[in-house]
PDB file of N, CA and C in Angstrom:
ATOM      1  N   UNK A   1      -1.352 125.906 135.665  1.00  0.00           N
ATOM      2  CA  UNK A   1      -1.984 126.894 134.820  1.00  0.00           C
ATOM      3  C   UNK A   1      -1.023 127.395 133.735  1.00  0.00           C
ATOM      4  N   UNK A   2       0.322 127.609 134.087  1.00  0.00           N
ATOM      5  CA  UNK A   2       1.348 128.253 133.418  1.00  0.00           C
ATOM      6  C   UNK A   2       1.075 126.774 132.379  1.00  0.00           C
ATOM      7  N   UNK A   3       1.321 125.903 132.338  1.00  0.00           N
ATOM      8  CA  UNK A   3       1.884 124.598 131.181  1.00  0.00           C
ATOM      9  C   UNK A   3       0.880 124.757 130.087  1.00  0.00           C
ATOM     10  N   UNK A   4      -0.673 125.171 130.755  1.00  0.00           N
ATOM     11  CA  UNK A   4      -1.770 125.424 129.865  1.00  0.00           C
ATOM     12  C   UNK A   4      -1.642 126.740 129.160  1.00  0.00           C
ATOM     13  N   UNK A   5      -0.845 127.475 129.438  1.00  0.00           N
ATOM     14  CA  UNK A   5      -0.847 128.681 129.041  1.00  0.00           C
ATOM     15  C   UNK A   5      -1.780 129.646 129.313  1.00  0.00           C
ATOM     16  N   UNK A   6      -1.879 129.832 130.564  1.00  0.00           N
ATOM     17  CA  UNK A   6      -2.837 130.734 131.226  1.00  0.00           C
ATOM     18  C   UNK A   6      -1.742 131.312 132.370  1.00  0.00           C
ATOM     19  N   UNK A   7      -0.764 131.643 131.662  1.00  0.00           N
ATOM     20  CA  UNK A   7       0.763 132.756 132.055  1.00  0.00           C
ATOM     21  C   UNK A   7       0.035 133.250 133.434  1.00  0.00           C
ATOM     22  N   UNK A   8      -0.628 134.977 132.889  1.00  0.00           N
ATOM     23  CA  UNK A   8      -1.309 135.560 134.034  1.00  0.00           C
ATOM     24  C   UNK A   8      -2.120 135.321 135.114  1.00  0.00           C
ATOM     25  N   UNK A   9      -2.976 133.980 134.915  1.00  0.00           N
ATOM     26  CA  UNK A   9      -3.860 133.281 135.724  1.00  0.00           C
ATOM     27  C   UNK A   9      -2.404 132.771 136.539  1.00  0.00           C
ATOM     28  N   UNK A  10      -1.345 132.196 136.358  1.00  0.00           N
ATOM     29  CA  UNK A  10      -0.513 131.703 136.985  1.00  0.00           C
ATOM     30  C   UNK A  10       0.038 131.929 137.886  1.00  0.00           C
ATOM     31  N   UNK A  11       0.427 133.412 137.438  1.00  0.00           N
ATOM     32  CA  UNK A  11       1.566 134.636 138.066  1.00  0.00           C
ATOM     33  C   UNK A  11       0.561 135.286 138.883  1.00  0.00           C
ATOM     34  N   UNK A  12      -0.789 135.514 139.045  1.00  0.00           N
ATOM     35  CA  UNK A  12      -1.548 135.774 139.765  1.00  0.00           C
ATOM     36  C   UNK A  12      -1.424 135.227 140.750  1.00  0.00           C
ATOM     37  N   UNK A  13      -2.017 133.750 140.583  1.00  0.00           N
ATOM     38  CA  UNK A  13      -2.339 132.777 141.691  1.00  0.00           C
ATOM     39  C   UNK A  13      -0.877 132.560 142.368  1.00  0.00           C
ATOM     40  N   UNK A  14       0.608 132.486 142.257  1.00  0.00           N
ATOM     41  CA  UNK A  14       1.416 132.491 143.013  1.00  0.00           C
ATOM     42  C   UNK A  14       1.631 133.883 143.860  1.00  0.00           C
ATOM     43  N   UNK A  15       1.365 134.917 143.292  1.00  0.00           N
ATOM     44  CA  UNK A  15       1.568 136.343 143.827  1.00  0.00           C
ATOM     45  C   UNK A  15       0.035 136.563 145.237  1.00  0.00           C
ATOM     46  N   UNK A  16      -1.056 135.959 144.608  1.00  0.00           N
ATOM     47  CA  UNK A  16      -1.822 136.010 146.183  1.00  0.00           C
ATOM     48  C   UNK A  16      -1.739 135.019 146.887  1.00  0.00           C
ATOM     49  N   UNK A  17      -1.039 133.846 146.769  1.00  0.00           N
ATOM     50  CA  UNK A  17      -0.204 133.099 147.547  1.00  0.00           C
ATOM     51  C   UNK A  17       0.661 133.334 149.097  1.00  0.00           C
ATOM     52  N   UNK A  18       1.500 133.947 148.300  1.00  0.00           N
ATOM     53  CA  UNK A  18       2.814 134.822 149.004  1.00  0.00           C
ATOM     54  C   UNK A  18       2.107 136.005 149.607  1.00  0.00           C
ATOM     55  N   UNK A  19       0.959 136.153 149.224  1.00  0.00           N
ATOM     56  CA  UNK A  19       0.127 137.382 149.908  1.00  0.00           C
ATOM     57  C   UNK A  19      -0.339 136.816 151.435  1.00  0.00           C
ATOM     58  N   UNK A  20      -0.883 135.784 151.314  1.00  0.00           N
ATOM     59  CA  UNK A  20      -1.979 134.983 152.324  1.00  0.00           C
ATOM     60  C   UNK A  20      -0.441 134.569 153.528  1.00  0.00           C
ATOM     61  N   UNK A  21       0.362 133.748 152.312  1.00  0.00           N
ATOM     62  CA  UNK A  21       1.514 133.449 153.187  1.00  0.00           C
ATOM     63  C   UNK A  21       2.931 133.196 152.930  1.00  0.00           C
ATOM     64  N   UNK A  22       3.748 134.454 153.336  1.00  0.00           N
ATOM     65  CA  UNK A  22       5.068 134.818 152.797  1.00  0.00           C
ATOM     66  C   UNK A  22       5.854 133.862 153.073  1.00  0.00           C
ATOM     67  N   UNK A  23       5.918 133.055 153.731  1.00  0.00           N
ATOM     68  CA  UNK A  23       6.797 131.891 154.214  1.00  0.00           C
ATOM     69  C   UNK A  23       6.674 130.658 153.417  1.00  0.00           C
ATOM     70  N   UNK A  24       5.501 130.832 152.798  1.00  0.00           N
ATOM     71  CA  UNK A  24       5.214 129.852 152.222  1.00  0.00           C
ATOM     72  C   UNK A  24       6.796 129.326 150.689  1.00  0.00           C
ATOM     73  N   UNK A  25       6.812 128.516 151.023  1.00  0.00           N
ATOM     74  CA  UNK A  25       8.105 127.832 149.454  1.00  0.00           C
ATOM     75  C   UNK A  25       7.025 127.668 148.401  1.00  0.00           C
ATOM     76  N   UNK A  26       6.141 127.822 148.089  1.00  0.00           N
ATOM     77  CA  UNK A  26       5.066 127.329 147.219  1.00  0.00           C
ATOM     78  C   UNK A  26       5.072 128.350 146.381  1.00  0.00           C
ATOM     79  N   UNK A  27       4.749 129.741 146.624  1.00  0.00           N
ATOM     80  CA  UNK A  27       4.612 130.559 145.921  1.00  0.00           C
ATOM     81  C   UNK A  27       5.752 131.263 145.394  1.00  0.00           C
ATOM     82  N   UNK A  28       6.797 131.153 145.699  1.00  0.00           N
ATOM     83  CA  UNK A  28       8.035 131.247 145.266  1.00  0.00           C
ATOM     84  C   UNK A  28       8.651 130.156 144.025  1.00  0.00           C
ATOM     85  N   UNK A  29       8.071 129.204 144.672  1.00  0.00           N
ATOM     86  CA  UNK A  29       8.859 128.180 143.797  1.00  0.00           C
ATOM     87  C   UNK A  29       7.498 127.705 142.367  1.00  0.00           C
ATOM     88  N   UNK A  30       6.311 128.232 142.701  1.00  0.00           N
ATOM     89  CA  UNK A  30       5.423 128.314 141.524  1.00  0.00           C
ATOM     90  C   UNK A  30       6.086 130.036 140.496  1.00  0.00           C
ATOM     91  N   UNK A  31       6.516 130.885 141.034  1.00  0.00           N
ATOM     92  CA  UNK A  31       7.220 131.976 140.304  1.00  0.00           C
ATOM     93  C   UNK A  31       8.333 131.497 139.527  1.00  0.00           C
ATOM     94  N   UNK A  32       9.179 130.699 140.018  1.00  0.00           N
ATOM     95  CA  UNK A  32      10.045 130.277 139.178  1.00  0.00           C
ATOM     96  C   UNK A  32       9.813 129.559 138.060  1.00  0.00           C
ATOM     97  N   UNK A  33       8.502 128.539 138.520  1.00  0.00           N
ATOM     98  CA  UNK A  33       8.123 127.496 137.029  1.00  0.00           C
ATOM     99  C   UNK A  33       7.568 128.856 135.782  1.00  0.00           C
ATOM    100  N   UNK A  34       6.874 129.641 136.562  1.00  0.00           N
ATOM    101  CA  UNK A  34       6.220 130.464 135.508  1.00  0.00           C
ATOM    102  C   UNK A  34       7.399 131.190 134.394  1.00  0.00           C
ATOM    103  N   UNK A  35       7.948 131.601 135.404  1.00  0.00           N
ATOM    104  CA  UNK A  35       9.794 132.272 134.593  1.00  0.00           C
ATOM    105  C   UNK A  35      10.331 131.675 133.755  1.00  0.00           C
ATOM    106  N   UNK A  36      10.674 130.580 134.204  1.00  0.00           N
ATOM    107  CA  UNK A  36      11.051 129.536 133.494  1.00  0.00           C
ATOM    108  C   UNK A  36      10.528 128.977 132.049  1.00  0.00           C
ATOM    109  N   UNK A  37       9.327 129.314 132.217  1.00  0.00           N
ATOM    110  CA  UNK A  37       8.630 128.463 131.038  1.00  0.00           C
ATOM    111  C   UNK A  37       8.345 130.145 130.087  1.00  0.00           C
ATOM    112  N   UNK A  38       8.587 131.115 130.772  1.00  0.00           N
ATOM    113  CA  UNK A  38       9.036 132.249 129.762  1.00  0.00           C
ATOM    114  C   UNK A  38      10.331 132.965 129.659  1.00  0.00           C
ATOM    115  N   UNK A  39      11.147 132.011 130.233  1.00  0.00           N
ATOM    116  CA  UNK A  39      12.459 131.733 129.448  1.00  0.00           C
ATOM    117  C   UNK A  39      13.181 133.198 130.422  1.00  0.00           C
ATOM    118  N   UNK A  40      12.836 133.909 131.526  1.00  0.00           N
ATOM    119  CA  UNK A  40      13.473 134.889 131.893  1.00  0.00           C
ATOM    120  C   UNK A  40      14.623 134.138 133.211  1.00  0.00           C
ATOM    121  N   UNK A  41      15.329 133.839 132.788  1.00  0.00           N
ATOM    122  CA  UNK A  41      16.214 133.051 133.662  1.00  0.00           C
ATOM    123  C   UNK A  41      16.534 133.827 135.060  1.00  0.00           C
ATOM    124  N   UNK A  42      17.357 134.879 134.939  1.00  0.00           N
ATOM    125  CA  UNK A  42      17.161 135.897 136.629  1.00  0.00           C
ATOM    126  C   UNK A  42      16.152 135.940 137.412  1.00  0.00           C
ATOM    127  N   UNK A  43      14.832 136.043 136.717  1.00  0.00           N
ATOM    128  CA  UNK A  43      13.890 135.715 138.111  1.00  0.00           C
ATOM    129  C   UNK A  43      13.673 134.493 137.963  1.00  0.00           C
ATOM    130  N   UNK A  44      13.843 133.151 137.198  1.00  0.00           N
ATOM    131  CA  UNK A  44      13.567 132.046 137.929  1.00  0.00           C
ATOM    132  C   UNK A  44      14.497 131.710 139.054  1.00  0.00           C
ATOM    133  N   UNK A  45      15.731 132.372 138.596  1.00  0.00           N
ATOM    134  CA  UNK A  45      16.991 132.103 139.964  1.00  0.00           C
ATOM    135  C   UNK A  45      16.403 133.218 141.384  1.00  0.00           C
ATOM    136  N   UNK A  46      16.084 134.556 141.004  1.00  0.00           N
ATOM    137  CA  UNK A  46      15.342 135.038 142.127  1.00  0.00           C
ATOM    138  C   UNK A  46      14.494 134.195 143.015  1.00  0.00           C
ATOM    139  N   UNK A  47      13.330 133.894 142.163  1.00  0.00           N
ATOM    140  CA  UNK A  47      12.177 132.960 142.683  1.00  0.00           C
ATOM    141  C   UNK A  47      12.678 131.770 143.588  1.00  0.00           C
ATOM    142  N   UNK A  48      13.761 130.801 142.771  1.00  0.00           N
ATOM    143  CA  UNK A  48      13.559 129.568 143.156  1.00  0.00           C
ATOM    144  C   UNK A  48      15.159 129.896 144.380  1.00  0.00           C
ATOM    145  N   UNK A  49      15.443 130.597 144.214  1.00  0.00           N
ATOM    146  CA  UNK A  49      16.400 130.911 145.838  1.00  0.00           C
ATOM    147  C   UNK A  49      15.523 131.244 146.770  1.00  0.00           C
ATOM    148  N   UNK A  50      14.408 132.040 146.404  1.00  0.00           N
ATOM    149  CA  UNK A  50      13.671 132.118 147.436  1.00  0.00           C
ATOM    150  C   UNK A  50      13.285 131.103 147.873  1.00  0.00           C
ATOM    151  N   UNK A  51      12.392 130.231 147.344  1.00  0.00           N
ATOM    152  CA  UNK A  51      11.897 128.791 147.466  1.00  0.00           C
ATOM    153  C   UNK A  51      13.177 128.135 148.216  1.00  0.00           C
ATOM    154  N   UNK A  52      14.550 128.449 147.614  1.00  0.00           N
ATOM    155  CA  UNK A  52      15.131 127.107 148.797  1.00  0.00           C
ATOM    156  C   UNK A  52      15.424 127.710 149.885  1.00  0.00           C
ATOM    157  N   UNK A  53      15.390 129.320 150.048  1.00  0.00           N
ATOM    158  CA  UNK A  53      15.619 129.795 151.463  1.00  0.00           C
ATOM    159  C   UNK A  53      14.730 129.185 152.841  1.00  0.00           C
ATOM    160  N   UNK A  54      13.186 128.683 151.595  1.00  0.00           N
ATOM    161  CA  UNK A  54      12.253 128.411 152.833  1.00  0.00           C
ATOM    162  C   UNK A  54      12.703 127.368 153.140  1.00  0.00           C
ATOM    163  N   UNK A  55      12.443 125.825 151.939  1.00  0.00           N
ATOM    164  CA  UNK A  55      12.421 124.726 152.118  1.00  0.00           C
ATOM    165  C   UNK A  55      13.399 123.973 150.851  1.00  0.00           C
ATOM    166  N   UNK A  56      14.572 123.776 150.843  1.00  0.00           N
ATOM    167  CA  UNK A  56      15.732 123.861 150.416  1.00  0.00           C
ATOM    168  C   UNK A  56      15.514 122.261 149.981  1.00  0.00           C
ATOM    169  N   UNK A  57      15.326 121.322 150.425  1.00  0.00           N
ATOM    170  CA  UNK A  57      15.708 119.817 150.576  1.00  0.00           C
ATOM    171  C   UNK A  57      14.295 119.847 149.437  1.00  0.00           C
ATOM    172  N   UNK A  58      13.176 119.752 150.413  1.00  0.00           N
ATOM    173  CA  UNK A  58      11.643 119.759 149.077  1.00  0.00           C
ATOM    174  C   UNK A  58      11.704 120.490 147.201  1.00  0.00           C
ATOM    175  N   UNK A  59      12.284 121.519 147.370  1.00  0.00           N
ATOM    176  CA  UNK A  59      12.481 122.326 146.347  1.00  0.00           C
ATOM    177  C   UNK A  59      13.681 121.758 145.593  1.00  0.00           C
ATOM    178  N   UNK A  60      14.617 121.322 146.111  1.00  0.00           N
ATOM    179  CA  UNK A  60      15.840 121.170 144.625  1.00  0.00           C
ATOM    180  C   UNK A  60      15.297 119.684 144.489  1.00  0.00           C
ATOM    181  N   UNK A  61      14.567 118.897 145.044  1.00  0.00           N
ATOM    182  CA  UNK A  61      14.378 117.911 144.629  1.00  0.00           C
ATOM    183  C   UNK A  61      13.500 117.807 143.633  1.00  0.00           C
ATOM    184  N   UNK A  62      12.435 118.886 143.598  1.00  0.00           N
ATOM    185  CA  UNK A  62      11.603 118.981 142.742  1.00  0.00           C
ATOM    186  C   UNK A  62      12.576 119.405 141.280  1.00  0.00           C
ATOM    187  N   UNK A  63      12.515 120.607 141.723  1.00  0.00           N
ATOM    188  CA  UNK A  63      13.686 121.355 140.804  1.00  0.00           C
ATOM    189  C   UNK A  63      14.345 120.677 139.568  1.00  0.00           C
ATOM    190  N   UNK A  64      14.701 119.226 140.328  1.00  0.00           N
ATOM    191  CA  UNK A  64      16.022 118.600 139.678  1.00  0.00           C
ATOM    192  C   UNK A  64      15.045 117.985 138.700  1.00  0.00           C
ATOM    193  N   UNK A  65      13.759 117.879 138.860  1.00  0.00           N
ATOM    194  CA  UNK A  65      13.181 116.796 137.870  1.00  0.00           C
ATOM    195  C   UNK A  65      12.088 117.724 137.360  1.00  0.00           C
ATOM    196  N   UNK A  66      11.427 118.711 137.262  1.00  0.00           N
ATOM    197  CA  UNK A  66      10.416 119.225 137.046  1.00  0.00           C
ATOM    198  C   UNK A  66      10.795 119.995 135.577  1.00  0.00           C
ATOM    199  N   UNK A  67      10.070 119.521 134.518  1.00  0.00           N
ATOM    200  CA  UNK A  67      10.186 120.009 133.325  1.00  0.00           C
ATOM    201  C   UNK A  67       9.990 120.969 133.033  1.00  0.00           C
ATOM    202  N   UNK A  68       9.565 121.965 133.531  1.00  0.00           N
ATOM    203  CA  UNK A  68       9.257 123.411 133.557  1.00  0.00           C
ATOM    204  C   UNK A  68      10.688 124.370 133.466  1.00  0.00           C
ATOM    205  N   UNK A  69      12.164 123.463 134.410  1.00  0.00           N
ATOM    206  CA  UNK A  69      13.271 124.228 134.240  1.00  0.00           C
ATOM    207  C   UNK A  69      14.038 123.844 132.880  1.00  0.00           C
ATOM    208  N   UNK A  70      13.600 122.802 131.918  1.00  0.00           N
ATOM    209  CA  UNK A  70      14.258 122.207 130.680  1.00  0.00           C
ATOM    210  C   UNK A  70      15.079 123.044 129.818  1.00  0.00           C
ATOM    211  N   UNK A  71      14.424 124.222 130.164  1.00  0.00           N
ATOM    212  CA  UNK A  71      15.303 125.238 128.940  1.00  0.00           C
ATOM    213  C   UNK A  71      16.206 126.155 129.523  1.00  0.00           C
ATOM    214  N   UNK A  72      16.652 125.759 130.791  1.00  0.00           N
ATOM    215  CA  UNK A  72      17.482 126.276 132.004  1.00  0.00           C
ATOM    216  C   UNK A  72      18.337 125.492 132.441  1.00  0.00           C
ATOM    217  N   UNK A  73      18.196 124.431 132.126  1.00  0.00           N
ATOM    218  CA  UNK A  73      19.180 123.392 133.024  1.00  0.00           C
ATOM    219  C   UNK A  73      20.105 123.459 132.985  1.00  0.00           C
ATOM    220  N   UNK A  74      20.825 123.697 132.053  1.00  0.00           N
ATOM    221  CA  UNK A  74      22.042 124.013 131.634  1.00  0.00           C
ATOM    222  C   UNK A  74      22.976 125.190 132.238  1.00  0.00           C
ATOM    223  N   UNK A  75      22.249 126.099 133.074  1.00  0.00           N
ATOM    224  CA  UNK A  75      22.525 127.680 133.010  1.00  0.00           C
ATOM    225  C   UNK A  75      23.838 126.950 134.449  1.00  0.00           C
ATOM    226  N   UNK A  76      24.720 127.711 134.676  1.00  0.00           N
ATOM    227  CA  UNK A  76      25.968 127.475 135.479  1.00  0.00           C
ATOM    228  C   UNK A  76      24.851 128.070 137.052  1.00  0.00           C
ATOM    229  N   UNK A  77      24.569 128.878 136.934  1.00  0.00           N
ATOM    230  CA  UNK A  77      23.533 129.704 138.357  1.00  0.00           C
ATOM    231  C   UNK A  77      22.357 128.671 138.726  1.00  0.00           C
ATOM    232  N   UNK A  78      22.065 127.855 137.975  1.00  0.00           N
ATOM    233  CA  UNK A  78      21.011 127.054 138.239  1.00  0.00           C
ATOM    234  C   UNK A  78      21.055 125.987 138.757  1.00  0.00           C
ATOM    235  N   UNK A  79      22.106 125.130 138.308  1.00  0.00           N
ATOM    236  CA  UNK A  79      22.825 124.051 138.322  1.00  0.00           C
ATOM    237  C   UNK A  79      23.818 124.460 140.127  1.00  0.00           C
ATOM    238  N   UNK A  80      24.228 125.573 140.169  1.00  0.00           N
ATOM    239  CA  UNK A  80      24.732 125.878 141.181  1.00  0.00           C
ATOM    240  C   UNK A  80      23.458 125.726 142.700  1.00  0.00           C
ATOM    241  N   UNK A  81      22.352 126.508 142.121  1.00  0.00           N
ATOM    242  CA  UNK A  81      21.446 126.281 143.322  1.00  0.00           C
ATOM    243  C   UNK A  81      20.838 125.274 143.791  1.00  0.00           C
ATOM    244  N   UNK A  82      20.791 124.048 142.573  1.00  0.00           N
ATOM    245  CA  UNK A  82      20.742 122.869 142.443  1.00  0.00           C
ATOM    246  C   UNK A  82      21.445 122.163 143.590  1.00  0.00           C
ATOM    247  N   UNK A  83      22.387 122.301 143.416  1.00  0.00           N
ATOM    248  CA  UNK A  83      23.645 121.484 144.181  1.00  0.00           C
ATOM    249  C   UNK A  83      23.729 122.285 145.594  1.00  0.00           C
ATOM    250  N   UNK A  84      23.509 122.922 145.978  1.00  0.00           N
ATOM    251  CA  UNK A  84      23.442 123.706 146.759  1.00  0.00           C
ATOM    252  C   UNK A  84      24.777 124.140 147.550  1.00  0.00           C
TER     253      UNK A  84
END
């Protein structure tokens, strides 16, 4: 939804996510793409630590290839959670 630009439809749908189910890496790691693609770098690192707290191995793998972090990749904190 976020790539289409339907931001709030996005940030919605990950936030009643994490509602239904807090454990879930999904809704964490959909917060970070949204961040990301509005360029607020601290909560995509919030978000997507959360995401690897759940499921660490699934998530940086995505992470490492998912175009949504492109304008982040670079950041030293990102690249760090990356590598884990």
């Amino acid at each position: 939804m976020a790539r289409a630009g339907r931001y709030q439809d996005s940030l919605a749908t990950c936030e009643k996510a994490l509602e239904l189910q807090a454990n879930d890496e999904s809704g964490y790691y959909g917060k970070a793409c949204y961040f990301a693609l509005q360029n607020d770098v601290d909560l995509v690192i919030k978000n997507l630590q959360q995401a690897l707290n759940l499921n660490s191995r699934r998530c940086r793998m995505e992470a490492k290839l998912n175009p949504d972090f492109d304008s982040i990749r670079d950041d030293a904190i990102f690249q760090a959670l990356l590598q884990g």
